[in-house]
PDB file of N, CA and C in Angstrom:
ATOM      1  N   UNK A   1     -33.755  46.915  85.759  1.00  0.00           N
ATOM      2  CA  UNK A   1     -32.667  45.981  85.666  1.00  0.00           C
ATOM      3  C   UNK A   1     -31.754  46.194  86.876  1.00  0.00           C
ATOM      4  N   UNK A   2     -30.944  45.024  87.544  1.00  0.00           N
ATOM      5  CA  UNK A   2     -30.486  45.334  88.586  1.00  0.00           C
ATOM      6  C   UNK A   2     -29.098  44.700  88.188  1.00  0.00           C
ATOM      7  N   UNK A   3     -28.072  44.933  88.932  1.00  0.00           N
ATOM      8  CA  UNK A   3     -26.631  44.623  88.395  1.00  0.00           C
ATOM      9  C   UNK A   3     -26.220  43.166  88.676  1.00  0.00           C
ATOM     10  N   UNK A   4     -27.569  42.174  88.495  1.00  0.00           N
ATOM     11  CA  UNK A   4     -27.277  40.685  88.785  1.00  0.00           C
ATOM     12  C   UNK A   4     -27.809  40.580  87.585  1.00  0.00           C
ATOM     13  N   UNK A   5     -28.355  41.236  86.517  1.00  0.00           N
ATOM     14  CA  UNK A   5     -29.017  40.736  85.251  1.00  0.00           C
ATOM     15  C   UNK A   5     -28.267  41.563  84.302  1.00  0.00           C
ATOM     16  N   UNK A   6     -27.365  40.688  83.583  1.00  0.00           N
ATOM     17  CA  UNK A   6     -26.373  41.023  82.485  1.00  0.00           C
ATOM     18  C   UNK A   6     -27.396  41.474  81.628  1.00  0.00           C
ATOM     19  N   UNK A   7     -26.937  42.725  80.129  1.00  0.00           N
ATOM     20  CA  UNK A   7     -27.850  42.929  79.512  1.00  0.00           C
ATOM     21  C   UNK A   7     -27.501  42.393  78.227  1.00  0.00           C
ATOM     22  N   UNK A   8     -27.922  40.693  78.055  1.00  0.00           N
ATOM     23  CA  UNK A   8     -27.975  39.852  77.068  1.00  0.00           C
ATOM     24  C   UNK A   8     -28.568  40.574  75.396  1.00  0.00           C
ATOM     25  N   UNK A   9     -28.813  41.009  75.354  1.00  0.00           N
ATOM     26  CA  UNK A   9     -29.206  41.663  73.655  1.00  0.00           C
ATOM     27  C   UNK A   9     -27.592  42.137  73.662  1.00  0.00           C
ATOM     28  N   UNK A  10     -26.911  43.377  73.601  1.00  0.00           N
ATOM     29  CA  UNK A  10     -26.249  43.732  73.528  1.00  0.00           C
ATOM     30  C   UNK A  10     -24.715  43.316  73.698  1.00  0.00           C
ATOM     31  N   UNK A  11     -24.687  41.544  74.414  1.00  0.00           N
ATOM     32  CA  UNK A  11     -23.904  40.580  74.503  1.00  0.00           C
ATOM     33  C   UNK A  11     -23.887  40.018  73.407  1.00  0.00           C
ATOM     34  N   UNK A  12     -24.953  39.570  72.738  1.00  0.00           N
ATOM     35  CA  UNK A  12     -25.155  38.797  71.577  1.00  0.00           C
ATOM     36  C   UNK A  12     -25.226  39.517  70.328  1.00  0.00           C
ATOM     37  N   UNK A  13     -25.449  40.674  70.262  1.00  0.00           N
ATOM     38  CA  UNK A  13     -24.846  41.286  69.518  1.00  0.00           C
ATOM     39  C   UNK A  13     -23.688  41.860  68.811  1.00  0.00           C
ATOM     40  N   UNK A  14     -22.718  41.593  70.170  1.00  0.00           N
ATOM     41  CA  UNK A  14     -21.156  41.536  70.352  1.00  0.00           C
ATOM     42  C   UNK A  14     -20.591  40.086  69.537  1.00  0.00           C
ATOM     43  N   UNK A  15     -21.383  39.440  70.029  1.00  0.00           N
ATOM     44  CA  UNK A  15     -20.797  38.166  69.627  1.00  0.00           C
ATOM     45  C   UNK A  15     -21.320  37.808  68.417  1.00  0.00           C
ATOM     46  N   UNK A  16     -22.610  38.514  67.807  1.00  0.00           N
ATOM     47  CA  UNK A  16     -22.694  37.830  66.542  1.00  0.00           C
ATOM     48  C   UNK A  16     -22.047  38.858  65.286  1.00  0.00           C
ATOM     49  N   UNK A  17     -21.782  40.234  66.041  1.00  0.00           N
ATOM     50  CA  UNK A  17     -20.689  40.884  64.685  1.00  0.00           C
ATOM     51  C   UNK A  17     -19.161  40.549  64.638  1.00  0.00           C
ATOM     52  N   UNK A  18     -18.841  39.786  65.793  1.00  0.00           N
ATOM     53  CA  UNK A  18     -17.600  39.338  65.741  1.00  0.00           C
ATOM     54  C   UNK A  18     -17.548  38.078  64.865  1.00  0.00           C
ATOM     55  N   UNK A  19     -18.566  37.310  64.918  1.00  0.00           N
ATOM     56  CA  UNK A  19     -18.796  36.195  64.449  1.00  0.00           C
ATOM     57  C   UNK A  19     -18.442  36.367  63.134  1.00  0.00           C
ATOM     58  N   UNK A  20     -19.219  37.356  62.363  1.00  0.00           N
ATOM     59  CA  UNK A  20     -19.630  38.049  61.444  1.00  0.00           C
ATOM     60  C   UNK A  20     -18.243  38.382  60.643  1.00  0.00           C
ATOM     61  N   UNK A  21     -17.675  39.594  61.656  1.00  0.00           N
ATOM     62  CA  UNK A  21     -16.191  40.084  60.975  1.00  0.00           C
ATOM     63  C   UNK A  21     -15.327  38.886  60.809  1.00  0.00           C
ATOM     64  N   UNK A  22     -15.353  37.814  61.928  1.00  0.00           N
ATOM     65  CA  UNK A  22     -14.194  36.636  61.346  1.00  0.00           C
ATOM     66  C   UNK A  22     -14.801  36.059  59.800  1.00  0.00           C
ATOM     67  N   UNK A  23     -16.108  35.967  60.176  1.00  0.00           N
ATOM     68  CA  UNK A  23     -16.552  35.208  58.594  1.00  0.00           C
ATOM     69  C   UNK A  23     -15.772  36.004  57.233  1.00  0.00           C
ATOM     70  N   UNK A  24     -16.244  37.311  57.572  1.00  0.00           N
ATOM     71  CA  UNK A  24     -15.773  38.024  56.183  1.00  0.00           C
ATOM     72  C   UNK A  24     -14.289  38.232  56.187  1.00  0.00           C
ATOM     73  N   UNK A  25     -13.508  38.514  56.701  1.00  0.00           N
ATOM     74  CA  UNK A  25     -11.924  38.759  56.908  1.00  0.00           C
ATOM     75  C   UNK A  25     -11.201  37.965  57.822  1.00  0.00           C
ATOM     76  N   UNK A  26     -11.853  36.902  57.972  1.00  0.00           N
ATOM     77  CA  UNK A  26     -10.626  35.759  58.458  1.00  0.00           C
ATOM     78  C   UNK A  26      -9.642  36.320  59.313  1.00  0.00           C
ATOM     79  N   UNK A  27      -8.718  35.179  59.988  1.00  0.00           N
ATOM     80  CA  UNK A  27      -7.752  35.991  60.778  1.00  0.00           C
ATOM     81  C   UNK A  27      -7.373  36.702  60.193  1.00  0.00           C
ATOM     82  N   UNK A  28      -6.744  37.741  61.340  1.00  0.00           N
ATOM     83  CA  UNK A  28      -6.233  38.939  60.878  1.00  0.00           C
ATOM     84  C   UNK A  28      -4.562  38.596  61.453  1.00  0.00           C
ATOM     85  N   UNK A  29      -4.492  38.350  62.073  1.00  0.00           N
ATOM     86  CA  UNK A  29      -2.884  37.873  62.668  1.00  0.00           C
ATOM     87  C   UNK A  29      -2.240  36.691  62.457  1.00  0.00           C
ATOM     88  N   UNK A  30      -1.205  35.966  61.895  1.00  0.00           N
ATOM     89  CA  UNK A  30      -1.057  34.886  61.900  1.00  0.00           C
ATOM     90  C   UNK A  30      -0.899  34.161  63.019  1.00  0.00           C
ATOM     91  N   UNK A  31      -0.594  32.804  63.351  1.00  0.00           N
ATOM     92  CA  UNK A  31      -0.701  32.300  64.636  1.00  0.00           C
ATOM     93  C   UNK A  31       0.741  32.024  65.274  1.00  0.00           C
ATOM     94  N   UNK A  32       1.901  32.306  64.309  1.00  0.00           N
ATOM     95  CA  UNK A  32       3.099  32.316  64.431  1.00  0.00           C
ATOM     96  C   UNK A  32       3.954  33.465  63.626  1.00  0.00           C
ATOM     97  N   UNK A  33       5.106  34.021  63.529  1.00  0.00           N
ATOM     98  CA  UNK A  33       5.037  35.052  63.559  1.00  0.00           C
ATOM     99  C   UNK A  33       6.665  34.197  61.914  1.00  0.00           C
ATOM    100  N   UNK A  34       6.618  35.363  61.444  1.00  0.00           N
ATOM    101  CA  UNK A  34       7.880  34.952  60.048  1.00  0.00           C
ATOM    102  C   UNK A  34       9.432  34.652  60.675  1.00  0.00           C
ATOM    103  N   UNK A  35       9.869  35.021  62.223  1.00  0.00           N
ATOM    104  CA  UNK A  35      10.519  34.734  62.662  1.00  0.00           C
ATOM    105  C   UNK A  35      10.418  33.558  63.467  1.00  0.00           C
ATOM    106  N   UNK A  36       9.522  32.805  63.666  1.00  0.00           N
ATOM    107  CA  UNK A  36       9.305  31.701  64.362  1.00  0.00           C
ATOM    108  C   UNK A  36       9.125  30.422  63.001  1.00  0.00           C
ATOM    109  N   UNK A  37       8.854  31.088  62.363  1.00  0.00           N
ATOM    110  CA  UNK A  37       8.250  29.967  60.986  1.00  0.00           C
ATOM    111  C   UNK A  37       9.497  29.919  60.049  1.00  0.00           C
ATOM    112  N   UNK A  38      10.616  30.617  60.526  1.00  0.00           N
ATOM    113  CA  UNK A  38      12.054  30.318  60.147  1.00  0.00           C
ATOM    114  C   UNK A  38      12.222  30.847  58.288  1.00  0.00           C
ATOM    115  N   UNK A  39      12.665  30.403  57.478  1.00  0.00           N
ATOM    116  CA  UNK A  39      12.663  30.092  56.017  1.00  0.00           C
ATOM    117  C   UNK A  39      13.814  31.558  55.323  1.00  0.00           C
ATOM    118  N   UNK A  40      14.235  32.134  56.440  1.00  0.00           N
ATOM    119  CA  UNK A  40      15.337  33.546  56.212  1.00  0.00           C
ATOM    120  C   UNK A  40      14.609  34.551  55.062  1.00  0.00           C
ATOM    121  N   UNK A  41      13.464  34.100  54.271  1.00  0.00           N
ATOM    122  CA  UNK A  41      12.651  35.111  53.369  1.00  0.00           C
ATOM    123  C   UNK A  41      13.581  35.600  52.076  1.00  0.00           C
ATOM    124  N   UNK A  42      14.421  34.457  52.091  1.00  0.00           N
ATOM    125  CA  UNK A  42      15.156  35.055  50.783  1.00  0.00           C
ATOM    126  C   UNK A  42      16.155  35.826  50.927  1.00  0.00           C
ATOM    127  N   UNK A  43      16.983  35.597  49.919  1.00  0.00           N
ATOM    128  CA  UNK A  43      18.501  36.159  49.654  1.00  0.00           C
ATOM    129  C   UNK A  43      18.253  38.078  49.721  1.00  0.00           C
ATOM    130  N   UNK A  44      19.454  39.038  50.100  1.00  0.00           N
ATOM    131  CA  UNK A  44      18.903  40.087  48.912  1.00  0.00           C
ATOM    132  C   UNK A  44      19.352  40.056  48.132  1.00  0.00           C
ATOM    133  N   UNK A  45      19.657  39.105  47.324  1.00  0.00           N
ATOM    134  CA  UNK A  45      20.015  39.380  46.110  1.00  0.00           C
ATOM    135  C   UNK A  45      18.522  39.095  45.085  1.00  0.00           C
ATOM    136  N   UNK A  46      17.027  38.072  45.573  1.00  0.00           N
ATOM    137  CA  UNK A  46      16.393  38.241  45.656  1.00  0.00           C
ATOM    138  C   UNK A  46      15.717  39.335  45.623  1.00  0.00           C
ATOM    139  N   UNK A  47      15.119  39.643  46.985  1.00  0.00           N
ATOM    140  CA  UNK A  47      14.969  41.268  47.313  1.00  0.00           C
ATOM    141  C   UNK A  47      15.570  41.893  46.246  1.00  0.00           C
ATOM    142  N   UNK A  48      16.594  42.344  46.095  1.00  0.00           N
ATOM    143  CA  UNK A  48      17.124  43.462  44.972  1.00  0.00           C
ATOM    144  C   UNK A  48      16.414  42.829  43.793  1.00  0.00           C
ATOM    145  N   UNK A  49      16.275  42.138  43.173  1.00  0.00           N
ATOM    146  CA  UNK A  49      15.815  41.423  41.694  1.00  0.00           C
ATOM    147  C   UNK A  49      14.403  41.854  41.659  1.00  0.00           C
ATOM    148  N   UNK A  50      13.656  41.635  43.005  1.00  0.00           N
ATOM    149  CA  UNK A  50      12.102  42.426  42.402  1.00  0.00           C
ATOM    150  C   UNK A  50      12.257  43.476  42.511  1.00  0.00           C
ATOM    151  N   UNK A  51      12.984  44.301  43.358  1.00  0.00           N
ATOM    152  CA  UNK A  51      12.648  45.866  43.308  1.00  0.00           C
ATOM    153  C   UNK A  51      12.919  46.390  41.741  1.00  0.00           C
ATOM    154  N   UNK A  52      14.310  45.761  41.102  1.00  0.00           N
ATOM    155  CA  UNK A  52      14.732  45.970  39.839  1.00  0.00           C
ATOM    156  C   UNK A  52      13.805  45.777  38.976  1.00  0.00           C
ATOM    157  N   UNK A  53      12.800  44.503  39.114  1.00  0.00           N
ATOM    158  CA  UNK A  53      11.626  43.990  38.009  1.00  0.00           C
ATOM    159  C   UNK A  53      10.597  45.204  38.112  1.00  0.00           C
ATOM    160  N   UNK A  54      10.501  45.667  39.463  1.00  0.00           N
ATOM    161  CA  UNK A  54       9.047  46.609  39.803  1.00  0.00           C
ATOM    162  C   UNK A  54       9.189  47.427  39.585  1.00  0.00           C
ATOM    163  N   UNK A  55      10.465  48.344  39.200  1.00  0.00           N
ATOM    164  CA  UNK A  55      11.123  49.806  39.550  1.00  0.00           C
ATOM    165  C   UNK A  55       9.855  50.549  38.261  1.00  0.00           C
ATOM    166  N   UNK A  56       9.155  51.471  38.482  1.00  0.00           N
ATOM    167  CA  UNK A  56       8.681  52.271  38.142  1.00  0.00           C
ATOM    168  C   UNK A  56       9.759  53.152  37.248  1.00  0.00           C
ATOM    169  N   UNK A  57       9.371  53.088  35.486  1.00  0.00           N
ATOM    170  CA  UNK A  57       9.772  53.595  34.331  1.00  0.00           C
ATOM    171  C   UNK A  57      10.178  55.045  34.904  1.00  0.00           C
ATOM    172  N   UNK A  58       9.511  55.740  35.431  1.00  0.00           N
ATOM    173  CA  UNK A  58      10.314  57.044  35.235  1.00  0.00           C
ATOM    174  C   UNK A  58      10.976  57.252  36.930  1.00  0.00           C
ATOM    175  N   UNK A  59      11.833  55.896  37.590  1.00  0.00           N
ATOM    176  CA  UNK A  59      13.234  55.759  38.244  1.00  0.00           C
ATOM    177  C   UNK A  59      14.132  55.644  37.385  1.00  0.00           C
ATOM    178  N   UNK A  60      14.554  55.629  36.308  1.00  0.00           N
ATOM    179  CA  UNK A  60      15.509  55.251  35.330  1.00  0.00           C
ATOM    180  C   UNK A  60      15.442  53.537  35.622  1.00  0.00           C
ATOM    181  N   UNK A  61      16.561  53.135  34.354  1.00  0.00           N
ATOM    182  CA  UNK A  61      16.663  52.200  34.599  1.00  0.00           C
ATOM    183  C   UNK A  61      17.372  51.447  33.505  1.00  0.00           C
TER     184      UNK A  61
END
């Protein structure tokens, strides 16, 4: 093999487990970020209300 002949198996192999990983786990990053997509994510008064709903029995409560 000389360095004008790419080594195609090992290209396509690249490209078909990538293929592969998007199939099974989809993006992994969104395409805009929670600060660009705006919506402030809720009050904390929110925030505080689930931590209160979730709080694990032996935090008191």
């Amino acid at each position: 093999m000389t360095k004008s002949d790419p080594p195609k198996p090992a290209d396509d192999d690249a490209v078909a487990r990538r293929r592969r990983l998007a199939e099974v786990f989809g993006d992994v990053l969104p395409e805009t970020t929670s600060d660009e997509r705006g919506g402030g994510g809720g009050s904390a008064d929110d925030r505080e209300a689930w931590y209160r709903d979730n709080r694990p029995p032996h935090h008191g409560g």
